[in-house]
C-alpha atoms as a PDB file:
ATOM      1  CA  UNK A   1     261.394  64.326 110.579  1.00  0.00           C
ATOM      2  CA  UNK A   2     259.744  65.028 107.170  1.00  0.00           C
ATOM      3  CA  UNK A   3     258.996  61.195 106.924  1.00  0.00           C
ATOM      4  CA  UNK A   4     257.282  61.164 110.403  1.00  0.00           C
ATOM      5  CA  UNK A   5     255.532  64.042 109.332  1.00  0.00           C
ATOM      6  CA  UNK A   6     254.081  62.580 106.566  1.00  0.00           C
ATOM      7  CA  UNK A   7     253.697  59.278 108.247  1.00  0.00           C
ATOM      8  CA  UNK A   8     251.161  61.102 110.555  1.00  0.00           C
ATOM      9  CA  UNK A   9     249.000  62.757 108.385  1.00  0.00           C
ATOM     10  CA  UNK A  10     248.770  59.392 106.629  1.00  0.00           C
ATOM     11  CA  UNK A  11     248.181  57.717 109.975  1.00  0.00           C
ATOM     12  CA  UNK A  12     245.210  60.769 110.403  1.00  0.00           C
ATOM     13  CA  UNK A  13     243.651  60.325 107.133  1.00  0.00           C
ATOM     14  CA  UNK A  14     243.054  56.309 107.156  1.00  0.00           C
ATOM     15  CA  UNK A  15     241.838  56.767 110.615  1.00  0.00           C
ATOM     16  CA  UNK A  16     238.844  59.617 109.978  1.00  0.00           C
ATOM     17  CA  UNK A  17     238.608  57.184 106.753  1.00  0.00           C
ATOM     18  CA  UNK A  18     238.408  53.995 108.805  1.00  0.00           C
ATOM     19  CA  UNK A  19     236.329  55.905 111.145  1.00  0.00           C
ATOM     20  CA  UNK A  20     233.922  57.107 108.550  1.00  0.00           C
ATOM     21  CA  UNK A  21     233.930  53.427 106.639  1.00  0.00           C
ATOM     22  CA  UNK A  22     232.730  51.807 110.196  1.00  0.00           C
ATOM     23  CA  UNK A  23     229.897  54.440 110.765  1.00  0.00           C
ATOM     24  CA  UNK A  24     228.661  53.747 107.487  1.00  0.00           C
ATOM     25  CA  UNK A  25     228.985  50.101 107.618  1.00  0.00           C
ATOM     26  CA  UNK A  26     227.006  50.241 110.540  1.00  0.00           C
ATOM     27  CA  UNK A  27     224.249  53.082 110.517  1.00  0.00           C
ATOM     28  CA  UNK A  28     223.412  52.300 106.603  1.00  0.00           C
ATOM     29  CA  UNK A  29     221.693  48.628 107.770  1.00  0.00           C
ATOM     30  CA  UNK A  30     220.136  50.572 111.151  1.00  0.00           C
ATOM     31  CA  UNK A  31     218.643  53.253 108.885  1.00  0.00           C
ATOM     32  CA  UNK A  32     217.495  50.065 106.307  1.00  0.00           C
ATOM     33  CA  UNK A  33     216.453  47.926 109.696  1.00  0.00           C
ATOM     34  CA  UNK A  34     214.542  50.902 111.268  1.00  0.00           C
ATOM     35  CA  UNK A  35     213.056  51.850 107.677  1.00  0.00           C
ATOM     36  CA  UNK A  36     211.552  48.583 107.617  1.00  0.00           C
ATOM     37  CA  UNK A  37     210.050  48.817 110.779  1.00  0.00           C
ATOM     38  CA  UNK A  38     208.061  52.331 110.435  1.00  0.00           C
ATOM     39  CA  UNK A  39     206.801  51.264 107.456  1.00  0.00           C
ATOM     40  CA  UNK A  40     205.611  48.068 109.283  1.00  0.00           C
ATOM     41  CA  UNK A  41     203.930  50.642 111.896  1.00  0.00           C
ATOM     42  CA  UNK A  42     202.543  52.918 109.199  1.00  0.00           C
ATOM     43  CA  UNK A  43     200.849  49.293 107.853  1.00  0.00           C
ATOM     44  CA  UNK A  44     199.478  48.797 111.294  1.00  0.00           C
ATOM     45  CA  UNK A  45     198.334  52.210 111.688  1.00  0.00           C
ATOM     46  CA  UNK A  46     196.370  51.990 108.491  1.00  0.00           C
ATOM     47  CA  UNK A  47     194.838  48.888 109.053  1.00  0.00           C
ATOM     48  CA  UNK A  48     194.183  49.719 112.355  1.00  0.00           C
ATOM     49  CA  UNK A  49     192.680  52.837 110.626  1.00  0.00           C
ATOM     50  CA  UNK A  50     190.596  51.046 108.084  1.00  0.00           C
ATOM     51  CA  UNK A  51     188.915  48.541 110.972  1.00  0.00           C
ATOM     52  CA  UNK A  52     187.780  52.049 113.007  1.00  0.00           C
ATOM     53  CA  UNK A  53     186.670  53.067 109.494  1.00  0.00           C
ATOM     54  CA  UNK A  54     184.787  49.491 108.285  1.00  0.00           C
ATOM     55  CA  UNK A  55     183.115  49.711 111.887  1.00  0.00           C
ATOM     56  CA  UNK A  56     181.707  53.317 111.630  1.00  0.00           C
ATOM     57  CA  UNK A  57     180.880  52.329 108.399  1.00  0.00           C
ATOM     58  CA  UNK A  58     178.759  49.036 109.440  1.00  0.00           C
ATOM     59  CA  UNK A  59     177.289  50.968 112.624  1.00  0.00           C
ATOM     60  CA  UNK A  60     176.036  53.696 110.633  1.00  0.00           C
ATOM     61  CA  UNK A  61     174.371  51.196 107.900  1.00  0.00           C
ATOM     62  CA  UNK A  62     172.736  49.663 110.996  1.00  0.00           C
ATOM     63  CA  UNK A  63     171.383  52.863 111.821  1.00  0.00           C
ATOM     64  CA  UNK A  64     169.864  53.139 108.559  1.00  0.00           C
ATOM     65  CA  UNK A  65     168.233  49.722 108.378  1.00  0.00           C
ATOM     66  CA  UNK A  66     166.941  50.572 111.990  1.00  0.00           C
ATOM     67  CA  UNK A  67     165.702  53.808 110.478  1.00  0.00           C
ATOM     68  CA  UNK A  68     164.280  52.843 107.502  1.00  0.00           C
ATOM     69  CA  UNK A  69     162.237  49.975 109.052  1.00  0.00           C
ATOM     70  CA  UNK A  70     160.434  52.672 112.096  1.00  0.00           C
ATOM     71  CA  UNK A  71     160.287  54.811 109.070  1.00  0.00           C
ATOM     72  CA  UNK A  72     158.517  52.125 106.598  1.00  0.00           C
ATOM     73  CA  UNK A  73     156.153  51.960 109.954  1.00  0.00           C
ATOM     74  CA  UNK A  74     155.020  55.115 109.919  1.00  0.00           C
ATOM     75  CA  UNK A  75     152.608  56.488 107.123  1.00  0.00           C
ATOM     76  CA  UNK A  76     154.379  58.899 105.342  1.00  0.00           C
ATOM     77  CA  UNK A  77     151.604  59.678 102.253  1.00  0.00           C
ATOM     78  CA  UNK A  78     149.191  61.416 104.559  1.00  0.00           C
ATOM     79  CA  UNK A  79     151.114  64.066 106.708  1.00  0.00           C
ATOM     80  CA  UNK A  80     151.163  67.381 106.122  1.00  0.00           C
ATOM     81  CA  UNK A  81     153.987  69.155 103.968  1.00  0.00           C
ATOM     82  CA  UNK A  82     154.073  72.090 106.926  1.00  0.00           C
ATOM     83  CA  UNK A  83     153.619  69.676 109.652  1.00  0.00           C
ATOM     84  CA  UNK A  84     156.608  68.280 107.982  1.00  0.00           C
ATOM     85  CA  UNK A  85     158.699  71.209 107.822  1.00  0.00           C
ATOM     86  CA  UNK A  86     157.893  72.044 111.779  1.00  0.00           C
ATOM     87  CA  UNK A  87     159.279  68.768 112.441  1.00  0.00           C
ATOM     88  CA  UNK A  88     162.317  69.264 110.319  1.00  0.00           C
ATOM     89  CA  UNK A  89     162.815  72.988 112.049  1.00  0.00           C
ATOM     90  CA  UNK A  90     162.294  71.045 115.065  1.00  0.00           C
ATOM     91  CA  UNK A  91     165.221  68.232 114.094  1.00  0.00           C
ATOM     92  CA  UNK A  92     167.761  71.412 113.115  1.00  0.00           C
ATOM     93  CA  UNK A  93     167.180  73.450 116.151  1.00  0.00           C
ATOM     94  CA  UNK A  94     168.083  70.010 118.177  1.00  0.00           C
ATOM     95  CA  UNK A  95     171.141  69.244 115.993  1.00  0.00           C
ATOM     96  CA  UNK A  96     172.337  72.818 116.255  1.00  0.00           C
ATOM     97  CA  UNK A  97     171.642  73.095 120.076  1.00  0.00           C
ATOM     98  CA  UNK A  98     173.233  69.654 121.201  1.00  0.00           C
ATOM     99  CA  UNK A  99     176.869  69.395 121.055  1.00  0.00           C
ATOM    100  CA  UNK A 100     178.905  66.495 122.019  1.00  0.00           C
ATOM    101  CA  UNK A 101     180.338  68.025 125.432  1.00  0.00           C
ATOM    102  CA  UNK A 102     176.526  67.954 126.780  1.00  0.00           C
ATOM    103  CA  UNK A 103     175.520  65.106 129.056  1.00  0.00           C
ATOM    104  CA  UNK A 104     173.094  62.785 128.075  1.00  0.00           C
ATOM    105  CA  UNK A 105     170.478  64.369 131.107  1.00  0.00           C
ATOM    106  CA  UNK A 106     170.872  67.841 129.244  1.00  0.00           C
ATOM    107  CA  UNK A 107     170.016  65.646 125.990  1.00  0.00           C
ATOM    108  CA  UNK A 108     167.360  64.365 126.742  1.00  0.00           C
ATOM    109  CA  UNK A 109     165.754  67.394 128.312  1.00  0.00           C
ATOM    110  CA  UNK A 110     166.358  69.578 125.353  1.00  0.00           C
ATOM    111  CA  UNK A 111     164.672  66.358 123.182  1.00  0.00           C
ATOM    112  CA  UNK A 112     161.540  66.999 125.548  1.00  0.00           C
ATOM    113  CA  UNK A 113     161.918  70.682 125.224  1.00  0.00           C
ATOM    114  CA  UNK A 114     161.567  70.875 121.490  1.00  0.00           C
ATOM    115  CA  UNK A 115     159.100  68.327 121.265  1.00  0.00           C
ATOM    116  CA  UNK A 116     156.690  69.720 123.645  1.00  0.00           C
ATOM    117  CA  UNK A 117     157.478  72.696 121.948  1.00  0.00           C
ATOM    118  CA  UNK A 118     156.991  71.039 118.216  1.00  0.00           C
ATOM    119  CA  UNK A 119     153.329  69.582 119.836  1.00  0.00           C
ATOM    120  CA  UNK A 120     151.977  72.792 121.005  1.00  0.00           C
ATOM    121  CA  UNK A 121     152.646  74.656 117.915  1.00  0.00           C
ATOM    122  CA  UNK A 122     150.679  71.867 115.437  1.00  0.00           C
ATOM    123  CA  UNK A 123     148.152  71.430 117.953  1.00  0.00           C
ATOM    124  CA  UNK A 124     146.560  74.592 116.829  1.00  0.00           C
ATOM    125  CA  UNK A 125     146.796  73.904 112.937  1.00  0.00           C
ATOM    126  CA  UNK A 126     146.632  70.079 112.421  1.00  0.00           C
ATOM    127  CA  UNK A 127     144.516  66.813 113.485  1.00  0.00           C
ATOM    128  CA  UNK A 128     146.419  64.560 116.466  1.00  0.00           C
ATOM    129  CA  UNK A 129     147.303  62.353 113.629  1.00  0.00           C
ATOM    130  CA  UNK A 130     149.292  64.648 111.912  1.00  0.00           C
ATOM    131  CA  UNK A 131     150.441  66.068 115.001  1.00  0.00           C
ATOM    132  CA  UNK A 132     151.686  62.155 116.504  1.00  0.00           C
ATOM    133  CA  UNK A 133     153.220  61.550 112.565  1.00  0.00           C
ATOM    134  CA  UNK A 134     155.258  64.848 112.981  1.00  0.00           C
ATOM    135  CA  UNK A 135     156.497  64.334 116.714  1.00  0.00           C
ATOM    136  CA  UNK A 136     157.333  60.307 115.624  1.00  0.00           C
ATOM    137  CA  UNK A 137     159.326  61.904 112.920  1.00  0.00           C
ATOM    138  CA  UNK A 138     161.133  63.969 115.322  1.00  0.00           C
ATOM    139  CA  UNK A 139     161.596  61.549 117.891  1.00  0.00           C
ATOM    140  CA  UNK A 140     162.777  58.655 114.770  1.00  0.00           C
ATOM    141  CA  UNK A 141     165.844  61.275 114.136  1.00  0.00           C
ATOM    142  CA  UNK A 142     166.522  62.480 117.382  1.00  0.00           C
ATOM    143  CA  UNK A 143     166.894  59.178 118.616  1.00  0.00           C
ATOM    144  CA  UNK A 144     168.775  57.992 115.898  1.00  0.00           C
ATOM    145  CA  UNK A 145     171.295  60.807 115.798  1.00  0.00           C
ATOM    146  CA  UNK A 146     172.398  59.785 119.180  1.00  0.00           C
END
């Protein structure tokens, strides 16, 4: 009886260790296998994350260029330094008032808010040329910021 005893517990031990050698046999190449493959995905995500980026990146520099050259159009050397800072008040109460969840309707009707707004105030203190140069400036940034 001893002998079957100890037979058993023999019989129990290479079993769990049989058991535990053919878990490990097999989960140690799935956990290699599925290693491999989310750092694949983390790859892809990156490029994928780096194309979004290179885009923004090639929109925005278009932006520029398109900026600089209505920019280079308009004849900065004679305006006004506080015609110039109405139109820049003018630019920061637009970016502060606009948010992303308003429509483009409610856009554009604030744009023509401000700059009949920005008009009638340097229509009483400056020429219509410095008055055209301020509201173009507006308009330039306004227009580009969307």
């Amino acid at each position: 009886m001893e002998n079957f005893k100890q037979g058993l517990n023999q019989f129990w031990v290479g079993a769990v260790f049989g058991v535990c050698l053919a878990l490990s046999l097999v989960l140690i190449p799935i956990a290699i296998v599925l290693s491999t493959v989310n750092d694949v995905l983390k790859i892809s995500e990156v490029s994928t994350l780096v194309t979004q980026v290179s885009q923004m990146v090639e929109h925005t520099q278009d932006k520029i260029a398109s900026g600089k050259e209505k920019l280079s159009s308009l004849s900065m050397a004679n305006i006004d330094n506080l015609a110039l800072q109405k139109a820049i008040t003018a630019i920061q109460e637009y970016q502060t008032r606009s948010s992303e969840l308003m429509s483009m309707a409610q856009k554009s009707a604030l744009k023509q808010q401000l700059q009949q707004q920005l008009k009638q105030e340097l229509e009483a203190k400056f020429d219509p040329q410095q008055v055209d140069k301020a509201v173009a400036i507006f308009m330039l940034v306004v227009d580009n910021k969307n």
